[in-house]
PDB file of N, CA and C in Angstrom:
ATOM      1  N   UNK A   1       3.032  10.717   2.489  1.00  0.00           N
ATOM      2  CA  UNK A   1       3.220   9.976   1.258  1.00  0.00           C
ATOM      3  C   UNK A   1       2.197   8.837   1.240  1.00  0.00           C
ATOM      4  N   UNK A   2       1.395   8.489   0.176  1.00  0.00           N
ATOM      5  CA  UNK A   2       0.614   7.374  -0.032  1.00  0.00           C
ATOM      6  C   UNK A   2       1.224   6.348  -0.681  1.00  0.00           C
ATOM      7  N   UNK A   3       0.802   5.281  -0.827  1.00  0.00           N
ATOM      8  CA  UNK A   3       1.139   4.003  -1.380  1.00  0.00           C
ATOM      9  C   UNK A   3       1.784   3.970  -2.849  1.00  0.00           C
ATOM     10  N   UNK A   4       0.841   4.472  -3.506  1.00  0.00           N
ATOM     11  CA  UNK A   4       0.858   4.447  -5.065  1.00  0.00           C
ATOM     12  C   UNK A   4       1.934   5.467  -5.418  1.00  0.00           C
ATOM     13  N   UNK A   5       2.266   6.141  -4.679  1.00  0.00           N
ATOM     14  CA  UNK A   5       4.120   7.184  -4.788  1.00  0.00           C
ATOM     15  C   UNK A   5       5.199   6.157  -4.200  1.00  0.00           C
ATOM     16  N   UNK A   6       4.947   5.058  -4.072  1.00  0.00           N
ATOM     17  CA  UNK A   6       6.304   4.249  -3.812  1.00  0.00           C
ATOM     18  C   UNK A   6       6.764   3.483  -4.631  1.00  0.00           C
ATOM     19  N   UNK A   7       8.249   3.381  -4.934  1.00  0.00           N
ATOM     20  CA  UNK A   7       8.626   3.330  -6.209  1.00  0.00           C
ATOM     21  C   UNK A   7       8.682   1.348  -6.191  1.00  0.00           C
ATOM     22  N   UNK A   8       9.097   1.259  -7.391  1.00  0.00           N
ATOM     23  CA  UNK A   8       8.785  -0.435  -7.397  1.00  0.00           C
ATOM     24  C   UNK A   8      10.278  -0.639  -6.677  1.00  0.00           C
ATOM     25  N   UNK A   9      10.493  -1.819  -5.879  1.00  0.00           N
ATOM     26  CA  UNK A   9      11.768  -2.191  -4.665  1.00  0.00           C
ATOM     27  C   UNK A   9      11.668  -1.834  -3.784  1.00  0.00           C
ATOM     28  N   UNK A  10      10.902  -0.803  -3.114  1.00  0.00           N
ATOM     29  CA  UNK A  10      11.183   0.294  -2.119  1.00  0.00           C
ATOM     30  C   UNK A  10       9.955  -0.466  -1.181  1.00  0.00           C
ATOM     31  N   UNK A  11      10.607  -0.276   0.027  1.00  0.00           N
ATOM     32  CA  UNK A  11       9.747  -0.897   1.408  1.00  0.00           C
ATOM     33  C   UNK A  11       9.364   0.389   2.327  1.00  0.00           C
ATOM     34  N   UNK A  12       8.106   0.692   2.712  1.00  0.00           N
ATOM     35  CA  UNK A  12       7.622   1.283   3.429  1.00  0.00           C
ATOM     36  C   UNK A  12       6.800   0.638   4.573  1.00  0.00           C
ATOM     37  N   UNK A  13       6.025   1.435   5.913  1.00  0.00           N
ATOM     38  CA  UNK A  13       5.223   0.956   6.640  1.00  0.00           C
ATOM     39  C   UNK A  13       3.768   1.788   6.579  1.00  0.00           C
ATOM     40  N   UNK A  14       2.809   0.988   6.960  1.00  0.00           N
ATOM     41  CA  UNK A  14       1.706   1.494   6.973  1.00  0.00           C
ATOM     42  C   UNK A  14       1.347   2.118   7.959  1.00  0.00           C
ATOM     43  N   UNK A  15       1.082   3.571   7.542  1.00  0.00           N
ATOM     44  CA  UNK A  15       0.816   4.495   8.836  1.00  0.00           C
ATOM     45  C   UNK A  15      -0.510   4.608   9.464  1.00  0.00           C
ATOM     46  N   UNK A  16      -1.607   4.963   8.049  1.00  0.00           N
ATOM     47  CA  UNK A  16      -2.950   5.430   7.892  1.00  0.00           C
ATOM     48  C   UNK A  16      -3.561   4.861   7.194  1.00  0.00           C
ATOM     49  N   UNK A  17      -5.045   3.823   6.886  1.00  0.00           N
ATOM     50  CA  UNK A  17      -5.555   3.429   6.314  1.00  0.00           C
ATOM     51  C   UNK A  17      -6.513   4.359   6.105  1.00  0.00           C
ATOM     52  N   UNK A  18      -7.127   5.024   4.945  1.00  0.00           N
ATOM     53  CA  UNK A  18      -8.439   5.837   4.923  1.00  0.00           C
ATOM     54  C   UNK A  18      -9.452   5.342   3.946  1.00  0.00           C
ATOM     55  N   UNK A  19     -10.248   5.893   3.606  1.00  0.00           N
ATOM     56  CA  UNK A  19     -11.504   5.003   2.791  1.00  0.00           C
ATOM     57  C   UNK A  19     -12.338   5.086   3.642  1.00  0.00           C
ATOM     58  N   UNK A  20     -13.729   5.218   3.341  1.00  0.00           N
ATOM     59  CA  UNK A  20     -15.224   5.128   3.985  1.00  0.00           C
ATOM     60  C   UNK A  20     -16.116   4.064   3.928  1.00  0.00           C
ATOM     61  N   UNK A  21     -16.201   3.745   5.292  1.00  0.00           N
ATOM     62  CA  UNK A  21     -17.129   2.498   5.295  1.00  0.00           C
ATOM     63  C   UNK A  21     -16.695   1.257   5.089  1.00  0.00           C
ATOM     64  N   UNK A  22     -17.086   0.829   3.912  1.00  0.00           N
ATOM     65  CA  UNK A  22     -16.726  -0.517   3.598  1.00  0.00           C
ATOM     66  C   UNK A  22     -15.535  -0.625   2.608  1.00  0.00           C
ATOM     67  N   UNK A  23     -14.902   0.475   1.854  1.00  0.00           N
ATOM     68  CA  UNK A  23     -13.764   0.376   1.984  1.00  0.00           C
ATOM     69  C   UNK A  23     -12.518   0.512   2.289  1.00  0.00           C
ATOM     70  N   UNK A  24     -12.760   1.387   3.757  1.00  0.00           N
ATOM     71  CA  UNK A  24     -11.578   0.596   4.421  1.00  0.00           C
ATOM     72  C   UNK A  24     -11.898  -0.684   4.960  1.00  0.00           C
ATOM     73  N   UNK A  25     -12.547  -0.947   5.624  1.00  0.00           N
ATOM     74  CA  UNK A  25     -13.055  -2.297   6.180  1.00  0.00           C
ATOM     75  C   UNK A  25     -12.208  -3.352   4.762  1.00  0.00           C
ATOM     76  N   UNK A  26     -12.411  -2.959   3.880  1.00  0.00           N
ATOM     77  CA  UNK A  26     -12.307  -4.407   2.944  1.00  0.00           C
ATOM     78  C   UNK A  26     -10.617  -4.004   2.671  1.00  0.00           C
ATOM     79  N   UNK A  27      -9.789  -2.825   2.480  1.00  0.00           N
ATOM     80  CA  UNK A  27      -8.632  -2.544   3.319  1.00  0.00           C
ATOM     81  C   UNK A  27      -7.895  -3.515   4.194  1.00  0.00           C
ATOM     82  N   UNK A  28      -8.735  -3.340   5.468  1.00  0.00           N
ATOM     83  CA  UNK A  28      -8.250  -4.010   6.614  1.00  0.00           C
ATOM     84  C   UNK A  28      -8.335  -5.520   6.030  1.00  0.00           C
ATOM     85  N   UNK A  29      -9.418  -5.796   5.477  1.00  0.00           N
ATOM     86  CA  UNK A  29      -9.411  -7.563   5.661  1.00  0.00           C
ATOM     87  C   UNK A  29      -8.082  -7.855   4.838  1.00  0.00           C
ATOM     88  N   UNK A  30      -7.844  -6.881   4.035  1.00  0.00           N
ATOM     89  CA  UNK A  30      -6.526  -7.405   3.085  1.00  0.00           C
ATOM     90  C   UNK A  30      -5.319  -7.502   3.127  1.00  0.00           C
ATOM     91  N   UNK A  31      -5.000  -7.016   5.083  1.00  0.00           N
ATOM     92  CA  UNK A  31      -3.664  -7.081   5.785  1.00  0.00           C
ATOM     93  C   UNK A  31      -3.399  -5.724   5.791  1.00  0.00           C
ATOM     94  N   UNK A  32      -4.196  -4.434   5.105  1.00  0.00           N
ATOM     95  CA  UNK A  32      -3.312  -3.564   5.099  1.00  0.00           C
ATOM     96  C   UNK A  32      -3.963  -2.551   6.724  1.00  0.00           C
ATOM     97  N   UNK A  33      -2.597  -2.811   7.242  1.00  0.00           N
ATOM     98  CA  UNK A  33      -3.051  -2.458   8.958  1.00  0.00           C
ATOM     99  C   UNK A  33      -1.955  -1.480   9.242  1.00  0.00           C
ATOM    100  N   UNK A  34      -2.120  -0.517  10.045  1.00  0.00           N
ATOM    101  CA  UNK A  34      -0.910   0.190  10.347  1.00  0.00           C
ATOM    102  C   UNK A  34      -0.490  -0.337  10.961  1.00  0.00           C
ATOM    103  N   UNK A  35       1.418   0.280  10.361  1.00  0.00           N
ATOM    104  CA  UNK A  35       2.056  -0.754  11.576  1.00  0.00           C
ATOM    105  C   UNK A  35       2.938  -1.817  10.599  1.00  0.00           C
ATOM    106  N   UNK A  36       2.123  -2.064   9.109  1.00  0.00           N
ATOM    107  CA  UNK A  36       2.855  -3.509   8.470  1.00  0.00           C
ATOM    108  C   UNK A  36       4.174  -2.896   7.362  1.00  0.00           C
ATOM    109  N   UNK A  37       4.657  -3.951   6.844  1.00  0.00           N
ATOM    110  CA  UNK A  37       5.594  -3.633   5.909  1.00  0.00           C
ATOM    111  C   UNK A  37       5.216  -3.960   4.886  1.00  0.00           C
ATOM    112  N   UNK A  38       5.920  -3.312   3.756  1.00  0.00           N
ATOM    113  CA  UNK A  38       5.014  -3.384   2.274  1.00  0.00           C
ATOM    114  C   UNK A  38       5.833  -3.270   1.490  1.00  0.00           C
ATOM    115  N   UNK A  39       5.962  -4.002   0.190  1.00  0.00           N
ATOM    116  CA  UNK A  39       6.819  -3.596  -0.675  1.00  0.00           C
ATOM    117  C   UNK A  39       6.479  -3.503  -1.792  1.00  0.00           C
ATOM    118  N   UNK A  40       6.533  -2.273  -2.954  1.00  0.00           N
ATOM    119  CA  UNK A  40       6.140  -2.105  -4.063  1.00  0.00           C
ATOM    120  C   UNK A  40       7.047  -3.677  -5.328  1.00  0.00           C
ATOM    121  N   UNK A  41       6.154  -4.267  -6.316  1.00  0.00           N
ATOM    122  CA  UNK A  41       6.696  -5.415  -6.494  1.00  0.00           C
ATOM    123  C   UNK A  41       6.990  -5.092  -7.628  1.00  0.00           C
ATOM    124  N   UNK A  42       5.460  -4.636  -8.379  1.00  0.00           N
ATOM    125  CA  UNK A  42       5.273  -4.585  -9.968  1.00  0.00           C
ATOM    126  C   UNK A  42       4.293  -3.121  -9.959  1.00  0.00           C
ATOM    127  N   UNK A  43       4.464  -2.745 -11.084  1.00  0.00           N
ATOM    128  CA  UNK A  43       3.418  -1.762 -11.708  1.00  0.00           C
ATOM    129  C   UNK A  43       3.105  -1.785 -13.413  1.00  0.00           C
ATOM    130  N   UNK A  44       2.097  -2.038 -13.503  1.00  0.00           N
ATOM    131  CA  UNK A  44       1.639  -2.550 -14.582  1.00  0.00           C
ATOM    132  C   UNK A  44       2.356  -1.347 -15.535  1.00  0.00           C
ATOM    133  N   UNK A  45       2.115  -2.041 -16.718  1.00  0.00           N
ATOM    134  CA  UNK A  45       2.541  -1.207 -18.046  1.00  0.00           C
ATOM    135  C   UNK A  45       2.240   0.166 -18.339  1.00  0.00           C
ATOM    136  N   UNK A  46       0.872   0.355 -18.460  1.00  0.00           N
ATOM    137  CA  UNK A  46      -0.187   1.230 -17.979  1.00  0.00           C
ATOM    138  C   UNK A  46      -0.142   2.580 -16.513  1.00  0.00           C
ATOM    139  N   UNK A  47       0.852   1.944 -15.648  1.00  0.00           N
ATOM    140  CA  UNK A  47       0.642   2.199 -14.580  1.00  0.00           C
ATOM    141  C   UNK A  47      -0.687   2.283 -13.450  1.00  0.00           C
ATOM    142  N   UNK A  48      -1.073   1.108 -13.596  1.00  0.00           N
ATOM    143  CA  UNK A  48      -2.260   0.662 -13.513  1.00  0.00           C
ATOM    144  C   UNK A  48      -3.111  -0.929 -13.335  1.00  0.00           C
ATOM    145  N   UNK A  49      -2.715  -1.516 -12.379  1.00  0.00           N
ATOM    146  CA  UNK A  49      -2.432  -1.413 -11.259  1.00  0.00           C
ATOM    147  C   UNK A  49      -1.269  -1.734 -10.468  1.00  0.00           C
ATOM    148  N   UNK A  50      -1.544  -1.719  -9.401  1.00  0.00           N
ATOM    149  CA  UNK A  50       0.034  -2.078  -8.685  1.00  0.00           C
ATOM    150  C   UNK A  50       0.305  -3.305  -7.912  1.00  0.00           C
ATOM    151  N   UNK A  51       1.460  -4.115  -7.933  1.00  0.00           N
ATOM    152  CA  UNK A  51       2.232  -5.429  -7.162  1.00  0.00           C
ATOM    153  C   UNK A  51       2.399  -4.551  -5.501  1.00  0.00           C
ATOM    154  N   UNK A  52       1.761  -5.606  -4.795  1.00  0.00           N
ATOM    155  CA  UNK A  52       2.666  -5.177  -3.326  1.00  0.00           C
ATOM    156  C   UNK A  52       2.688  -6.583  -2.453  1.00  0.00           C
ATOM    157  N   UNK A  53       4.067  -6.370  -1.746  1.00  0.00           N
ATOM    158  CA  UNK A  53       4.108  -7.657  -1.336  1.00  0.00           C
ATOM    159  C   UNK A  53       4.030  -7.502   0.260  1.00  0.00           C
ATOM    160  N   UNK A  54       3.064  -7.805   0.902  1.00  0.00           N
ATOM    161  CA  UNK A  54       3.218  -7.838   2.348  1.00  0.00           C
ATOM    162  C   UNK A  54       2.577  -9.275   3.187  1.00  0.00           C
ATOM    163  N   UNK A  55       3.147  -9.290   4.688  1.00  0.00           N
ATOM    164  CA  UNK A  55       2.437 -10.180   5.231  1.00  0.00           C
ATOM    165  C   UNK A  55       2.792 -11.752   4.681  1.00  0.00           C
ATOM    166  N   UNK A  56       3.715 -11.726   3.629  1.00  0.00           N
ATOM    167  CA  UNK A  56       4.089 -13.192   2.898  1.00  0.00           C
ATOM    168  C   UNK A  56       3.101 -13.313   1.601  1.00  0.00           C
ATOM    169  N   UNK A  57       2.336 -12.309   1.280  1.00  0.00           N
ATOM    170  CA  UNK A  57       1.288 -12.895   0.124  1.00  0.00           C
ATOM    171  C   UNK A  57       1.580 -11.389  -0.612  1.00  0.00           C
ATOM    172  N   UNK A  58       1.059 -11.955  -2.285  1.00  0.00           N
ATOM    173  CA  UNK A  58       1.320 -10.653  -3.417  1.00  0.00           C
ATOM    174  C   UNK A  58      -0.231  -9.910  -3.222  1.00  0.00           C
ATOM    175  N   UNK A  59      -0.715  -8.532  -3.178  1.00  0.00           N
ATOM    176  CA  UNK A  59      -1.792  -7.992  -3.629  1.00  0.00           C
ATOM    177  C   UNK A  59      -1.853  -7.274  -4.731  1.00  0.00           C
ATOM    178  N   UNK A  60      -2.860  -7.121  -5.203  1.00  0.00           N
ATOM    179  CA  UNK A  60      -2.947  -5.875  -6.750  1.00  0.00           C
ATOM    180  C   UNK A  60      -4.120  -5.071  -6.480  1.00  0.00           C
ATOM    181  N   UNK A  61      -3.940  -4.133  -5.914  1.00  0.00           N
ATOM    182  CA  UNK A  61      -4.380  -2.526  -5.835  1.00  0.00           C
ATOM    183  C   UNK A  61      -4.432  -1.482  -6.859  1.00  0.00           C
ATOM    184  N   UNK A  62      -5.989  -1.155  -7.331  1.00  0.00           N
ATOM    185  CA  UNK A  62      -5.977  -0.082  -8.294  1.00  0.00           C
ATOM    186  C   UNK A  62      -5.288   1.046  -7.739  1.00  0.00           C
ATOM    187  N   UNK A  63      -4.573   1.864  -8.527  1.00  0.00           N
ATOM    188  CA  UNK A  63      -3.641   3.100  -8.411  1.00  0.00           C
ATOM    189  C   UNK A  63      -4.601   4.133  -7.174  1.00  0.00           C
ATOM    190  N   UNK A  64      -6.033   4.239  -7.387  1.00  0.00           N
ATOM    191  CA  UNK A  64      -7.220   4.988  -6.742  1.00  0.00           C
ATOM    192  C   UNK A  64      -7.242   4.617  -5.837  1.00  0.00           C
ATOM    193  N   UNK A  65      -7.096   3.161  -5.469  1.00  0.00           N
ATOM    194  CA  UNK A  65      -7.295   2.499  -3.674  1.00  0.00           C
ATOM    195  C   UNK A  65      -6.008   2.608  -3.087  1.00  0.00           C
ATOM    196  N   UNK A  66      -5.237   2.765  -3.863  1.00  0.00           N
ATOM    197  CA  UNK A  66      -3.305   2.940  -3.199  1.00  0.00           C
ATOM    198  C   UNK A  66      -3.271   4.104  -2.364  1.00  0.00           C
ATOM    199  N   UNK A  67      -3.923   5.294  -3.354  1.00  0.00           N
ATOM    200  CA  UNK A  67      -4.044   6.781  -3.169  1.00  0.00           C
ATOM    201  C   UNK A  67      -4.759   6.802  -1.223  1.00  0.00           C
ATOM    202  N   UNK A  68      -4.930   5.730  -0.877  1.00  0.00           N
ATOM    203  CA  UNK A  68      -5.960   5.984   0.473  1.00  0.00           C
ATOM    204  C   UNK A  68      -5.092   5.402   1.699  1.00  0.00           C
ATOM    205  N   UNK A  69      -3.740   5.200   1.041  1.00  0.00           N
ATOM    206  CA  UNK A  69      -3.011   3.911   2.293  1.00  0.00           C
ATOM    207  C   UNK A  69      -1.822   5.081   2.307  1.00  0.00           C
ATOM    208  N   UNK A  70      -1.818   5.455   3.774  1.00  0.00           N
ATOM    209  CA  UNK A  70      -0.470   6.572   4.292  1.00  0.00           C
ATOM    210  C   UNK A  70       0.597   5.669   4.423  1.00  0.00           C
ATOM    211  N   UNK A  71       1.844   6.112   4.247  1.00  0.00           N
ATOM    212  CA  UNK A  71       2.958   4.728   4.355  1.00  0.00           C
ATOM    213  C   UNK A  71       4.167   6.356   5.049  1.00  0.00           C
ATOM    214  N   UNK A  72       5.374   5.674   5.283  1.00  0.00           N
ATOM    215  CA  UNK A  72       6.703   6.159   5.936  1.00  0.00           C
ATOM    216  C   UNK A  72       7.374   5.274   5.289  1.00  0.00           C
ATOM    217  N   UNK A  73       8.716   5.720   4.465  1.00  0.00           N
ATOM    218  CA  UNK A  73       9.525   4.989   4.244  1.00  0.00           C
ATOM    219  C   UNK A  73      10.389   4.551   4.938  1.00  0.00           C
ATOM    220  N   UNK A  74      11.072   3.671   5.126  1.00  0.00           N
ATOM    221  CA  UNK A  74      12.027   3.263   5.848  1.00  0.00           C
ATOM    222  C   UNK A  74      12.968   4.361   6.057  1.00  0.00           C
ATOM    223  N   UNK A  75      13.349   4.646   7.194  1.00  0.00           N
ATOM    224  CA  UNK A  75      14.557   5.461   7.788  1.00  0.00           C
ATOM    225  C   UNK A  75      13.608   6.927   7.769  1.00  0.00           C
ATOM    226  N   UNK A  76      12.447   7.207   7.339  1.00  0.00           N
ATOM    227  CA  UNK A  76      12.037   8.166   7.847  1.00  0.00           C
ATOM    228  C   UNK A  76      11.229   8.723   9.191  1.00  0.00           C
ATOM    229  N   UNK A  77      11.096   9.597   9.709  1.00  0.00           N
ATOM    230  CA  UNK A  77      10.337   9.988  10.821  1.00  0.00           C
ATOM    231  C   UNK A  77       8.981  10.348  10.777  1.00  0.00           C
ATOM    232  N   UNK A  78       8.212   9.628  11.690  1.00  0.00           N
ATOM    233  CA  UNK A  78       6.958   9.664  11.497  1.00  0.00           C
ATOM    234  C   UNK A  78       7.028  11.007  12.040  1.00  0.00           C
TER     235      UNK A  78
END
């Protein structure tokens, strides 16, 4: 399951970061590390882009860069 399939309330962890080059690198600088917790906040009107709250701070991720972050929902098995 990727990022951008998690519904708004719903807390997952970060499994897999993917992206080439410099963007995963710019990924990583943005907390998103495997391993963290994440929570879907908002999703725009549009569906386009998305609220996530991790690490104590809000981010907004186009739907396309969500598509690249592997997550596990809570209570599931990696």
């Amino acid at each position: 399951m990727t990022l951008h399939e998690l519904p708004v309330g719903q807390s997952a962890t970060i499994t897999k970061v993917g992206g080439e080059g410099e963007l995963r690198y710019r990924f990583l600088d943005m907390g998103l590390i495997p391993k963290t917790k994440v929570t879907v906040t908002k999703i725009a009107p549009m569906g386009d882009p998305i609220e996530i709250r991790l690490r104590g701070y809000t981010l907004t991720l186009r739907v396309e860069d969500a598509k690249n972050i592997e997550i596990t929902m809570e209570g599931d098995a990696i």
